[in-house]
Each structure stands twice: as C-alpha cells, then as structure tokens.
C-alpha atoms as a PDB file:
ATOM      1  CA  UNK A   1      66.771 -54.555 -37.434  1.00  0.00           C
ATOM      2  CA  UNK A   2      65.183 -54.973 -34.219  1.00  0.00           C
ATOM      3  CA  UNK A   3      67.223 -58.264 -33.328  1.00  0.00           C
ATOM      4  CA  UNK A   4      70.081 -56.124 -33.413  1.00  0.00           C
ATOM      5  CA  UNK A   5      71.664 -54.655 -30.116  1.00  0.00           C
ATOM      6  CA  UNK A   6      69.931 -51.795 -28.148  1.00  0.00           C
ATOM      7  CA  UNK A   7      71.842 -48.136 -28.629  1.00  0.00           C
ATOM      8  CA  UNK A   8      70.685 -45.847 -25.811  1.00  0.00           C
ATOM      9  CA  UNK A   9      71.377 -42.451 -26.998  1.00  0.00           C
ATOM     10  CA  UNK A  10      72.265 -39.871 -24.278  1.00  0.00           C
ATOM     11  CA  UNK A  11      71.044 -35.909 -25.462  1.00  0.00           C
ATOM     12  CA  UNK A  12      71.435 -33.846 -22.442  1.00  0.00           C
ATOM     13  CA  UNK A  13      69.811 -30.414 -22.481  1.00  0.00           C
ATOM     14  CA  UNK A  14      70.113 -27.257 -21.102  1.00  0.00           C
ATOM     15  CA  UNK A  15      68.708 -24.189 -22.420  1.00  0.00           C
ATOM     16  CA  UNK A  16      68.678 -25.651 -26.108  1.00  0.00           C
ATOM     17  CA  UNK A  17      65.386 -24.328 -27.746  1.00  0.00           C
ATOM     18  CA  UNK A  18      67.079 -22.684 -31.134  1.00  0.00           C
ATOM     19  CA  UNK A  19      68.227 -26.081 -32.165  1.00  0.00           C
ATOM     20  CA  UNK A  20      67.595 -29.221 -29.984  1.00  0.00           C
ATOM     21  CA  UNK A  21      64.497 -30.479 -32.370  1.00  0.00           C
ATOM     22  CA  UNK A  22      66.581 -30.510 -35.524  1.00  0.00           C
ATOM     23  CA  UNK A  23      69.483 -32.524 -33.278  1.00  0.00           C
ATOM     24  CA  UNK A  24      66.947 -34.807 -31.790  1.00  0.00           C
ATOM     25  CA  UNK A  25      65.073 -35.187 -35.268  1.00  0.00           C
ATOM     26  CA  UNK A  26      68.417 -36.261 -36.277  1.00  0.00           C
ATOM     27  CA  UNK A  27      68.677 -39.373 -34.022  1.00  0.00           C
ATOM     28  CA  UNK A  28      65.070 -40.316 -34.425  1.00  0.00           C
ATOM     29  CA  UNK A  29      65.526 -40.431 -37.971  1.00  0.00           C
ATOM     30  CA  UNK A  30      68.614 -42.245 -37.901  1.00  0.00           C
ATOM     31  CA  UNK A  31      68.481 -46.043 -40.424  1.00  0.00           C
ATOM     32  CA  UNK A  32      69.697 -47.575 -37.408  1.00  0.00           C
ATOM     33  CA  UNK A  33      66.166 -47.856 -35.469  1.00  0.00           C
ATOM     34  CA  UNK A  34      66.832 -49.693 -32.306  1.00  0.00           C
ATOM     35  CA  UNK A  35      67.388 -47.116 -30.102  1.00  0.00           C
ATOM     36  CA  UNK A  36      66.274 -45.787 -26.878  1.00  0.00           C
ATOM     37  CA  UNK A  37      66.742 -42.015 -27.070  1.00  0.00           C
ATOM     38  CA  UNK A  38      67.162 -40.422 -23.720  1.00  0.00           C
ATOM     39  CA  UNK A  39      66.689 -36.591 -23.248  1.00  0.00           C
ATOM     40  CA  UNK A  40      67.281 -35.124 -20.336  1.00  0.00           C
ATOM     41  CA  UNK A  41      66.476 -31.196 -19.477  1.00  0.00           C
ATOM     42  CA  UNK A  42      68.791 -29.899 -17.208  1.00  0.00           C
ATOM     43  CA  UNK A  43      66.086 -27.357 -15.535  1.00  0.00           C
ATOM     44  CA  UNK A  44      66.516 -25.072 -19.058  1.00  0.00           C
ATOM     45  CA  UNK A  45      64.843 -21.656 -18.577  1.00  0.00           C
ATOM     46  CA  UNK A  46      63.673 -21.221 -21.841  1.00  0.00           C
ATOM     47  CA  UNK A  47      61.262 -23.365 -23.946  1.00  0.00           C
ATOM     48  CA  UNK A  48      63.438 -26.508 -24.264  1.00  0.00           C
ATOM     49  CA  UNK A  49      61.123 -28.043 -22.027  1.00  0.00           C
ATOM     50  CA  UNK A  50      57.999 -27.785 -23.933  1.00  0.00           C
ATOM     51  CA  UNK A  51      59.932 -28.675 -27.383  1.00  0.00           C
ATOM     52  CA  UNK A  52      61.407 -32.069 -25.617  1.00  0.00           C
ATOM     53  CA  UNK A  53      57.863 -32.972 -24.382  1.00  0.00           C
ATOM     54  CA  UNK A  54      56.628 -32.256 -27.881  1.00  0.00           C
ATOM     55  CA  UNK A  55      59.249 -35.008 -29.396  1.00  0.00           C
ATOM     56  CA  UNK A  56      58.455 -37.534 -26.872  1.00  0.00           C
ATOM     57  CA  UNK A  57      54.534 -37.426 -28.190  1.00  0.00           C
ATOM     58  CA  UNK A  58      55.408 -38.633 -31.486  1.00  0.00           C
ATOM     59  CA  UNK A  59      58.295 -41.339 -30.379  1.00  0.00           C
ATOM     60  CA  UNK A  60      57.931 -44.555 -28.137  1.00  0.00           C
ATOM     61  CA  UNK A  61      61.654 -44.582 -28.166  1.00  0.00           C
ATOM     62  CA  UNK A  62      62.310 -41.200 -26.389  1.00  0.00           C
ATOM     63  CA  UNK A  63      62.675 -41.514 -22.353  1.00  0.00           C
ATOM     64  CA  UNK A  64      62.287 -37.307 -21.281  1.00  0.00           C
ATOM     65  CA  UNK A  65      63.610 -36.694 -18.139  1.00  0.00           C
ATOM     66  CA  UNK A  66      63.568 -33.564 -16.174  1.00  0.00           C
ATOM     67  CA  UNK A  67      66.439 -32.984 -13.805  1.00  0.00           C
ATOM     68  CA  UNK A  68      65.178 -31.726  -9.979  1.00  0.00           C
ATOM     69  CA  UNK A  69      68.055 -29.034  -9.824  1.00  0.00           C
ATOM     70  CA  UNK A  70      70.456 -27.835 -12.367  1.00  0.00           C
ATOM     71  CA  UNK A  71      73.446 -30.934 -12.187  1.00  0.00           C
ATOM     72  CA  UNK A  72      75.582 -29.965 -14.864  1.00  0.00           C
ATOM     73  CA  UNK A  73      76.834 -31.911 -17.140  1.00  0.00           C
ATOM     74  CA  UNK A  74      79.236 -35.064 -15.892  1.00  0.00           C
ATOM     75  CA  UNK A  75      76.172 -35.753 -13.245  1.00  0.00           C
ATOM     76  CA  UNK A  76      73.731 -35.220 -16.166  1.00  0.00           C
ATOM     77  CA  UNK A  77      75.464 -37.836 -17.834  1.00  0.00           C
ATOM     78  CA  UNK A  78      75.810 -40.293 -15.133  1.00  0.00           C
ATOM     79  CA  UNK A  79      72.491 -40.123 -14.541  1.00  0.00           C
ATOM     80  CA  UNK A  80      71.787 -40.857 -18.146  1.00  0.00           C
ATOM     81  CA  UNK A  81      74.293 -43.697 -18.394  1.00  0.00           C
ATOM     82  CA  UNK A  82      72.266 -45.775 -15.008  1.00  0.00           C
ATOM     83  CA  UNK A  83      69.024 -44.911 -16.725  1.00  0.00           C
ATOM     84  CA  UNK A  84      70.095 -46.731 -19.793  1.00  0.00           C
ATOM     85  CA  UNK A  85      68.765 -49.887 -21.101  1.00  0.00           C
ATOM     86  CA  UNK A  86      71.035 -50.278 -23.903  1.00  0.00           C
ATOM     87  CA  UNK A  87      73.971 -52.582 -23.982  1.00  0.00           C
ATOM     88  CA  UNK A  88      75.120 -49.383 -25.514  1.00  0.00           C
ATOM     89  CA  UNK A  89      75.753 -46.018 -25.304  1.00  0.00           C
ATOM     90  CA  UNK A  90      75.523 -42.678 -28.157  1.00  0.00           C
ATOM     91  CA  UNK A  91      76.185 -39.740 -27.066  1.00  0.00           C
ATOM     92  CA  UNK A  92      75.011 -36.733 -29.267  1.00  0.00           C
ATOM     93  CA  UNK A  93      75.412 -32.940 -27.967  1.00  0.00           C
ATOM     94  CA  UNK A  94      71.880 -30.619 -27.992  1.00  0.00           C
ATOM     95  CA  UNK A  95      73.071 -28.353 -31.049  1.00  0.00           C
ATOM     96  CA  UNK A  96      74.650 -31.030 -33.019  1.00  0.00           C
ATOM     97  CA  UNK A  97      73.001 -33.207 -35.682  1.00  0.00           C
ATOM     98  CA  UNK A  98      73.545 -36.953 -36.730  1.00  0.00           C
ATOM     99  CA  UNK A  99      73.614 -37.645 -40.500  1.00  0.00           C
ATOM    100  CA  UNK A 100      70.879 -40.433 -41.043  1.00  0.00           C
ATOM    101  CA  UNK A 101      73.640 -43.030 -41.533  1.00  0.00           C
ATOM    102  CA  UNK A 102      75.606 -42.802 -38.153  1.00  0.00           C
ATOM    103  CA  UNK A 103      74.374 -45.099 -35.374  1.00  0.00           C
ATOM    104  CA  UNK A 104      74.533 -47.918 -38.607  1.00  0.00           C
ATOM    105  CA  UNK A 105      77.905 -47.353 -39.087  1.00  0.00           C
ATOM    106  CA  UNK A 106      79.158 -47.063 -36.162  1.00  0.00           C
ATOM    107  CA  UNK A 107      77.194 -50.316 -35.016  1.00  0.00           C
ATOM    108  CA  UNK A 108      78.434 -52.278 -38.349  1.00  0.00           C
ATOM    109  CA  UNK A 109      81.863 -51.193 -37.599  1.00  0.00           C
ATOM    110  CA  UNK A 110      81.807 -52.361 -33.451  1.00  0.00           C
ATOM    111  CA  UNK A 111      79.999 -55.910 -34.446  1.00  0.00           C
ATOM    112  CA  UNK A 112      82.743 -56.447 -37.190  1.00  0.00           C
ATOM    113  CA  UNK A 113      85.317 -55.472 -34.161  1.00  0.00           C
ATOM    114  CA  UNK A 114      84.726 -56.327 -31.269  1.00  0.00           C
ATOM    115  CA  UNK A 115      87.830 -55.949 -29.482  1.00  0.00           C
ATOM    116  CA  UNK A 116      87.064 -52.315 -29.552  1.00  0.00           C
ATOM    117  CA  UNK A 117      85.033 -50.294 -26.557  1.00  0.00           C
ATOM    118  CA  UNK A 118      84.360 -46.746 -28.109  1.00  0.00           C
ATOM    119  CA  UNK A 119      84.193 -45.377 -31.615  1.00  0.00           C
ATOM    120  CA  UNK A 120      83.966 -42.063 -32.489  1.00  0.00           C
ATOM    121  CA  UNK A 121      83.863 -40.198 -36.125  1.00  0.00           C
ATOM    122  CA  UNK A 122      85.011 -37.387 -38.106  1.00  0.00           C
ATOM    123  CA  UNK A 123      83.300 -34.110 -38.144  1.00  0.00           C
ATOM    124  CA  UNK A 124      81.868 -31.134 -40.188  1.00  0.00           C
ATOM    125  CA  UNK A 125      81.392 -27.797 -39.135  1.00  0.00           C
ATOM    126  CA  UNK A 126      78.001 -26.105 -39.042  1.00  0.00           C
ATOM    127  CA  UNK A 127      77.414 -22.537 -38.129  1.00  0.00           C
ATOM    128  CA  UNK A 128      74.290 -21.230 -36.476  1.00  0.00           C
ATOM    129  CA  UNK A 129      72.170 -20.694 -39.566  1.00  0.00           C
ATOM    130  CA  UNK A 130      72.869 -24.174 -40.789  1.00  0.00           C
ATOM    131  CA  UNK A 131      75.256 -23.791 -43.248  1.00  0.00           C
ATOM    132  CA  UNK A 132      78.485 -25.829 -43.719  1.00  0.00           C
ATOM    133  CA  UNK A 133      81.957 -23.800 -42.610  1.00  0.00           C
ATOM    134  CA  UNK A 134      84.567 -26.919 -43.262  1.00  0.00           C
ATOM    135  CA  UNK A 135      85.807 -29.795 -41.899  1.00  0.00           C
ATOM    136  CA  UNK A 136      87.116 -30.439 -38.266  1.00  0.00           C
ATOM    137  CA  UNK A 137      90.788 -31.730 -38.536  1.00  0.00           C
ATOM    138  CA  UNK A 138      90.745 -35.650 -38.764  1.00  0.00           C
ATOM    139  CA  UNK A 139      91.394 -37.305 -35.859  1.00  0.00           C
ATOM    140  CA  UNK A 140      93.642 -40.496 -36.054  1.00  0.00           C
ATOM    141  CA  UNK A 141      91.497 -43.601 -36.651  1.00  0.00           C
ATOM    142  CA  UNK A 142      93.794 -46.333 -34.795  1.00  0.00           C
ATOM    143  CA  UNK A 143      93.988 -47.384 -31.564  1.00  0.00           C
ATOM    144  CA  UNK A 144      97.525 -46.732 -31.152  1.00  0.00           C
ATOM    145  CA  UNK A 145      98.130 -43.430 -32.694  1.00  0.00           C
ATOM    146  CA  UNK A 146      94.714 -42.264 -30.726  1.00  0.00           C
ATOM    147  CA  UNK A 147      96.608 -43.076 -27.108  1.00  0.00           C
ATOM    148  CA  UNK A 148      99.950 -41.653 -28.766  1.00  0.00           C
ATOM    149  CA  UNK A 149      97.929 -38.403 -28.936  1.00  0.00           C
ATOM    150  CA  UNK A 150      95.809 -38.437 -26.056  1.00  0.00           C
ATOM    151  CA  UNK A 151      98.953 -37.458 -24.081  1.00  0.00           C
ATOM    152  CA  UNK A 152      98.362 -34.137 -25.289  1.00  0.00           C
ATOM    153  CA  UNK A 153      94.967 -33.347 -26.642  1.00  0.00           C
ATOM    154  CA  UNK A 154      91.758 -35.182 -26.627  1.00  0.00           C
ATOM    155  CA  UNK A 155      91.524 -37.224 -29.758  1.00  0.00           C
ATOM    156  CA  UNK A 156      87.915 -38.881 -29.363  1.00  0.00           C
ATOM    157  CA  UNK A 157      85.199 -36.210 -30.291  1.00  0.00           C
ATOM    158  CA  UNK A 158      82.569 -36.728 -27.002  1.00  0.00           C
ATOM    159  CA  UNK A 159      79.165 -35.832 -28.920  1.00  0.00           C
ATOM    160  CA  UNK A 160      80.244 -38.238 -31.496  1.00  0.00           C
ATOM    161  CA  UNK A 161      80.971 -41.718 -29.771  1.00  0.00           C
ATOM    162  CA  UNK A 162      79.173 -45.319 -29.788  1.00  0.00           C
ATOM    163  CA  UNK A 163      80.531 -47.223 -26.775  1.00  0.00           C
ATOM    164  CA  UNK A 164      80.132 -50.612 -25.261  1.00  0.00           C
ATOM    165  CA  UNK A 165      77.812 -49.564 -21.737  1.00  0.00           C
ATOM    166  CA  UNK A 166      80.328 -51.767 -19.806  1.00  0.00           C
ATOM    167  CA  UNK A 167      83.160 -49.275 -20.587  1.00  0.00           C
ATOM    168  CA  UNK A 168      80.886 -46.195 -18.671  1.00  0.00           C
ATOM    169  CA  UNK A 169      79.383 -48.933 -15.549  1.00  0.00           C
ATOM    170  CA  UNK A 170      83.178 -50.730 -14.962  1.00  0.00           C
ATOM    171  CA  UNK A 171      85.042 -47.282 -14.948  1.00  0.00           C
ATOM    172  CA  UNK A 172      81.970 -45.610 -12.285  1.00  0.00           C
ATOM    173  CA  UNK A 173      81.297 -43.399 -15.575  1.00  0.00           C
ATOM    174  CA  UNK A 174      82.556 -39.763 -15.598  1.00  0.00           C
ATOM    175  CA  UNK A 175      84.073 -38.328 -12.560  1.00  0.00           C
ATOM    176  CA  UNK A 176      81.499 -35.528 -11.525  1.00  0.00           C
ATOM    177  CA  UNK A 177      84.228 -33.180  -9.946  1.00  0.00           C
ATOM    178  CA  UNK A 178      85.466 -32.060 -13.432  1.00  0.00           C
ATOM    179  CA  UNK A 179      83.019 -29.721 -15.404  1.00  0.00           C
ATOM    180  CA  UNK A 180      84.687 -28.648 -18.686  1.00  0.00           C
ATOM    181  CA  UNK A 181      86.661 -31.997 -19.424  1.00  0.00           C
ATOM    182  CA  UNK A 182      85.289 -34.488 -17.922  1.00  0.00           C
ATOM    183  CA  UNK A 183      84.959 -36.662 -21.626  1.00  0.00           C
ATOM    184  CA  UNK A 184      88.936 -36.247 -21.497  1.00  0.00           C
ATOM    185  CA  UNK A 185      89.414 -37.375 -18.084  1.00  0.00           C
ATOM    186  CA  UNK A 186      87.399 -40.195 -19.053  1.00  0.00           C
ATOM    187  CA  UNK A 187      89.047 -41.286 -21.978  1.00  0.00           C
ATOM    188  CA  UNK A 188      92.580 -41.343 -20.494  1.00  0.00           C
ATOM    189  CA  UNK A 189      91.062 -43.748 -18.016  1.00  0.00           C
ATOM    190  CA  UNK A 190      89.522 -46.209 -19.898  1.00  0.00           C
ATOM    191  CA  UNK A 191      92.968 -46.304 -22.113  1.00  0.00           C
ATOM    192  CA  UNK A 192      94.914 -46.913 -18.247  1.00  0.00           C
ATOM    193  CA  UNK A 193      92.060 -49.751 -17.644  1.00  0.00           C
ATOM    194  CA  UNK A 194      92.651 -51.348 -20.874  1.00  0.00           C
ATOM    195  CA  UNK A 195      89.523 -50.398 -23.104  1.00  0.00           C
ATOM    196  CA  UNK A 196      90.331 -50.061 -27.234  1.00  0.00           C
ATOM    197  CA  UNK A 197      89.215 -46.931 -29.489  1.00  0.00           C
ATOM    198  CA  UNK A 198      88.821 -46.398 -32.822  1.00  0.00           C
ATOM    199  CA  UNK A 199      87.855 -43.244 -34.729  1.00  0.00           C
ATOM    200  CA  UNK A 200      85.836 -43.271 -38.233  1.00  0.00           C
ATOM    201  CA  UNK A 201      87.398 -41.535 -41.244  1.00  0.00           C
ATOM    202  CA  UNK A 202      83.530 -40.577 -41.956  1.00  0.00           C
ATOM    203  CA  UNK A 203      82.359 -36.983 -40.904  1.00  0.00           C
ATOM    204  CA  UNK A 204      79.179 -38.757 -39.597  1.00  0.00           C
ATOM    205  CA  UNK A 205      78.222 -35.464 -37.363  1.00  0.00           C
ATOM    206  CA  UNK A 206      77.732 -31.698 -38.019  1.00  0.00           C
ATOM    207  CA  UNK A 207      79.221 -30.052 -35.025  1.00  0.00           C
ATOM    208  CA  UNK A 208      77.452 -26.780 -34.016  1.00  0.00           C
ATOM    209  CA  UNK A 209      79.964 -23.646 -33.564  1.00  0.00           C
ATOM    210  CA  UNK A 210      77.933 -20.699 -32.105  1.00  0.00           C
ATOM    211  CA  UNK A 211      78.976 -17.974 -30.375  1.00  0.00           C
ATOM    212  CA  UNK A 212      77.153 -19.738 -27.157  1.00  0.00           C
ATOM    213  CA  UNK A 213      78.636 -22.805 -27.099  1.00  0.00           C
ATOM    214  CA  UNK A 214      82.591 -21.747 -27.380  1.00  0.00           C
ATOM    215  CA  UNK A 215      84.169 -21.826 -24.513  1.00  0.00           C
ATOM    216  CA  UNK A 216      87.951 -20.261 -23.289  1.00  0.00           C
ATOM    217  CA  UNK A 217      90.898 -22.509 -24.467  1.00  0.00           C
ATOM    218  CA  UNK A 218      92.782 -21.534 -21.693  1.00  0.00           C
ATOM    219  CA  UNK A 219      94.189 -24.622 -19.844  1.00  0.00           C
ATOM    220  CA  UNK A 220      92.704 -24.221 -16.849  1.00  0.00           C
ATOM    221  CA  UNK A 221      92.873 -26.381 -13.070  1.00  0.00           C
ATOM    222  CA  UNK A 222      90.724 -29.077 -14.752  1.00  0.00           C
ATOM    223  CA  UNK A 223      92.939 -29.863 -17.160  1.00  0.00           C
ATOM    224  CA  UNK A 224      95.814 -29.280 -14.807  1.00  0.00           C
ATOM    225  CA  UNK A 225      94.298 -32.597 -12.686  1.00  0.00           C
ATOM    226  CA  UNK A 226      93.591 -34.812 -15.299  1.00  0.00           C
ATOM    227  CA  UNK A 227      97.299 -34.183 -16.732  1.00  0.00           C
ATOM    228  CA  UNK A 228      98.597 -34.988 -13.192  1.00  0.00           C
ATOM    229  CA  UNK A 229      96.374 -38.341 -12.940  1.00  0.00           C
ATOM    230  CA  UNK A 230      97.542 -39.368 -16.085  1.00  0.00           C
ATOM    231  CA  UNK A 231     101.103 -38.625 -15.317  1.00  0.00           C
ATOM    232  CA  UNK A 232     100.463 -40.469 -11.615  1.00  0.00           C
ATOM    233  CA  UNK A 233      98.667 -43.487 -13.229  1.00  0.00           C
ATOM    234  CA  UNK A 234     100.621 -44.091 -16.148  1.00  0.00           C
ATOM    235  CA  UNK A 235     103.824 -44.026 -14.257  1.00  0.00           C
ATOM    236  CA  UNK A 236     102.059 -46.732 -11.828  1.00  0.00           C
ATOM    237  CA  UNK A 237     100.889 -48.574 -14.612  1.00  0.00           C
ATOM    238  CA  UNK A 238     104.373 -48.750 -16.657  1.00  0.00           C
ATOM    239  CA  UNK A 239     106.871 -48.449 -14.325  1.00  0.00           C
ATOM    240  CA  UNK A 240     108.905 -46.322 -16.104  1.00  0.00           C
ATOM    241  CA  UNK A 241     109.902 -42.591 -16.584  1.00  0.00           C
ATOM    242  CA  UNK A 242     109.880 -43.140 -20.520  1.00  0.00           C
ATOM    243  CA  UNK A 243     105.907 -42.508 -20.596  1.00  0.00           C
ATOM    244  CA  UNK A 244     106.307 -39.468 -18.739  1.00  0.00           C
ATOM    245  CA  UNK A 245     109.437 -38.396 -20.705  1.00  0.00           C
ATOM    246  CA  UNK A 246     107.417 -39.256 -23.325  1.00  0.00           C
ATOM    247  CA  UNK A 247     104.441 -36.444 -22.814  1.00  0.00           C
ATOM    248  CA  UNK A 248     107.268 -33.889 -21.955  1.00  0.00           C
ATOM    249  CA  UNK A 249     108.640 -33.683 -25.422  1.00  0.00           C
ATOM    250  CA  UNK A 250     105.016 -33.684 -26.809  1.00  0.00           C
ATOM    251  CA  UNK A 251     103.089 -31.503 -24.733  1.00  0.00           C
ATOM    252  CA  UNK A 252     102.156 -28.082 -25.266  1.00  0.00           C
ATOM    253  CA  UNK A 253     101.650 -27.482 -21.731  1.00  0.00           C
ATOM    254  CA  UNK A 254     105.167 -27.772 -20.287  1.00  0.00           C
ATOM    255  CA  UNK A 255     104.717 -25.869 -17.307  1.00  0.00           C
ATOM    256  CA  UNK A 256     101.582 -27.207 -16.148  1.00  0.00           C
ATOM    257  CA  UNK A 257     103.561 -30.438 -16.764  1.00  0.00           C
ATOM    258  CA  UNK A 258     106.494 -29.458 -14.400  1.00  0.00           C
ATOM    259  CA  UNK A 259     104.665 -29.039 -11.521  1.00  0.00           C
ATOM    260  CA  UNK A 260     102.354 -32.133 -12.453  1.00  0.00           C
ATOM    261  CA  UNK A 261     105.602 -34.183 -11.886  1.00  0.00           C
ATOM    262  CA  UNK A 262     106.719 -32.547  -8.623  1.00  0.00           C
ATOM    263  CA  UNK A 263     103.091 -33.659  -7.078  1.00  0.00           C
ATOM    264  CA  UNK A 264     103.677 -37.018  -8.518  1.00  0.00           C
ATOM    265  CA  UNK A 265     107.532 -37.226  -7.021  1.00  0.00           C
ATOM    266  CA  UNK A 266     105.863 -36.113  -3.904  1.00  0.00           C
ATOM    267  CA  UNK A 267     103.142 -38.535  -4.128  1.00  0.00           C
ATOM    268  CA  UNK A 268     105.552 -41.905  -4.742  1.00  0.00           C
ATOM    269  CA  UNK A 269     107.573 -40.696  -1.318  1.00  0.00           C
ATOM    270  CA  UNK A 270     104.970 -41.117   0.710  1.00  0.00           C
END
C-alpha cells in the first residue's frame, strides 16, 4: 500500500471537542493507509486542544498544528495545503466522519482516471447523537452536468473531496477574502482554469447536522462576488453572452444576478 501515492488529509479545527476524535478516528482508520493527516486547531477555547494532542500520541501520520491567532477558515486551509507533503489533498470537516472505505475509493477511482483533478462523494446525514437522518440529495457524478450546475449551486461537497495538490498550488488555493464560500469560489475557478471533477454515487461520508454548525441560507455579499467573478470570467473566457444568458434562466438568484451584469457591463467599458 505504501508504494501508492501520499493523501495529505486536511482536518481543520475550531472548538470541536464533542466530536473531532470520532472524525479523526475515522481517517486514521481508513484501508487506505498512506496518509499524512494534518490537524490544525484554530486557537479552540475548549478542550479540542488536549483531544488533538492525545491523537497525535498514538499516530506517526498525524502533523498537529496550532494556529498563533484565530485565521478562520480559507487561511486555515491555505496554510494546511503549503504544509502538505502529499501529491494529494482530503479534506474532511471536524464533525464529520469517513466510512473506512473512502480515501481507497476515491484513490482507485483518480488512478483509473486521471484526466480528472477533484472527486468528491455522496453523503449521509448524521445528527448529533450519531444516528442516521437520510440521505443528502445526489449530486451529479459527471463532469459536465457538475459545471452545468455549478452556475447555480455548489455541486462538489467540500469536506468530502480527494484532489490532485497541483489543482490547490496552480490556482494560489482558496481566496482568503471569502469566509462562508470560499470552497465555491474555488470550484468555479478551477472549472474557468480547466481542471475536471467527478462526484461518486457512494455516500462515502456522514455529514454532521447540529444545531452549531448550520449556518443562514441567505445569499449574502459573498456569494454576491463569486456570482459576479464567474459572470466576469466566464464571459472573458467564452466570448459570448450565451453563458451568461445561460445562468439567467437557471438561477435562483435573479436579482443578485442583475446587478452582477451591470458591474460586469461596466467593467468591459473600461
């Protein structure tokens, strides 16, 4: 297994201690055993520090890294992603857990395509007390019908993606001004720079949903920019008004998109 490539898996952590050793247990348990398991405490207040230190006793594999000042997350990240030795990156959320069989599948699935930069998977849904609550909605599993969507909601689950490292390094990783979307913003660049997706049918993770870790819906100024760069950016890239058109019929968030295109008729005057 060990001549296989090197999967640095990125766990940021921040305040975590109810269920960051089950998620963590999840990754160092995982059949896929070349990894480099990266935890990073993003100055929690609470005992998350003590349980990550704990971990990284029992596990060569697990770099623990405590942040100087609270960075957030996109920083957090970043910071993770230049620490990494792996010619690729996991990414797995502090709540979450990884069935055993993950990392192997996704790994099986990039070496037998390797056209593609990023694969993410299906989910289930775990409350707090560990119990199953259903399945996510699928996510489309192709290339093209990922992008078709991506117009209008994000359609690569963050916590759950195996990527090539070069697709984080070439693209200067995630941009740091954008807290609550900054996988999204991401995404819709790599697509503009060329990089392939792919999503597994499998629910390979158990996504957390506690009352802690929802957050508003509301479509708020982050979202506003990344809409406008991909409006700006895809119009540059295809040089013509059918790709905008194109995210007007299929967006929810029509108004937002209205004044998205005035900045961008603005912006191709100058």
């Amino acid at each position: 297994m060990n001549n296989r490539p090197l999967i640095s898996v990125i766990i940021p952590c921040y305040n975590a201690e109810k269920f960051v050793e089950k998620s963590v247990r999840s990754i160092m348990e995982q059949t896929y055993n070349n990894l480099e398991i990266i935890l990073i405490n993003d100055c929690s207040t609470d005992n998350t520090e003590f349980i990550l230190q704990q971990l990284a006793l029992e596990d060569k594999r697990i770099v623990y890294i405590k942040n100087d000042h609270n960075l957030k997350l996109p920083k957090t990240l970043n910071k993770g992603i230049a620490l990494a030795q792996g010619e690729y990156i996991a990414r797995m959320d502090a709540d979450d857990i990884a069935v055993p069989e993950r990392l192997e599948t996704q790994m099986n699935f990039m070496l037998n395509n390797p056209e593609i930069d990023l694969v993410g998977t299906n989910l289930k849904h775990l409350d707090e007390h560990d119990n199953f609550t259903g399945y996510a909605s699928a996510q489309p599993t192709e290339h093209k019908d990922i992008v078709k969507q991506l117009a209008w909601k994000c359609t690569i689950v963050h916590p759950s993606i195996l990527a090539k490292k070069s697709l984080f390094t070439e693209l200067n990783g995630f941009d740091e001004s954008i807290v609550y979307a900054e996988d999204y913003e991401l995404w819709i660049r790599a697509y503009l720079a060329g990089k392939k997706f792919a999503n597994l049918d499998e629910p390979l993770l158990h996504y957390r949903i506690h009352q802690k870790q929802m957050t508003s819906n509301t479509f708020n100024s982050s979202h506003a920019k990344i809409i406008r760069a991909f409006l700006y950016q895809g119009f540059k890239k295809s040089g013509r008004f059918g790709f905008i058109f194109g995210m007007f019929v299929q967006t929810p968030f029509f108004y937002y998109l209205i004044n998205a295109t005035e900045n961008l008729r603005q912006r191709l005057r100058k």
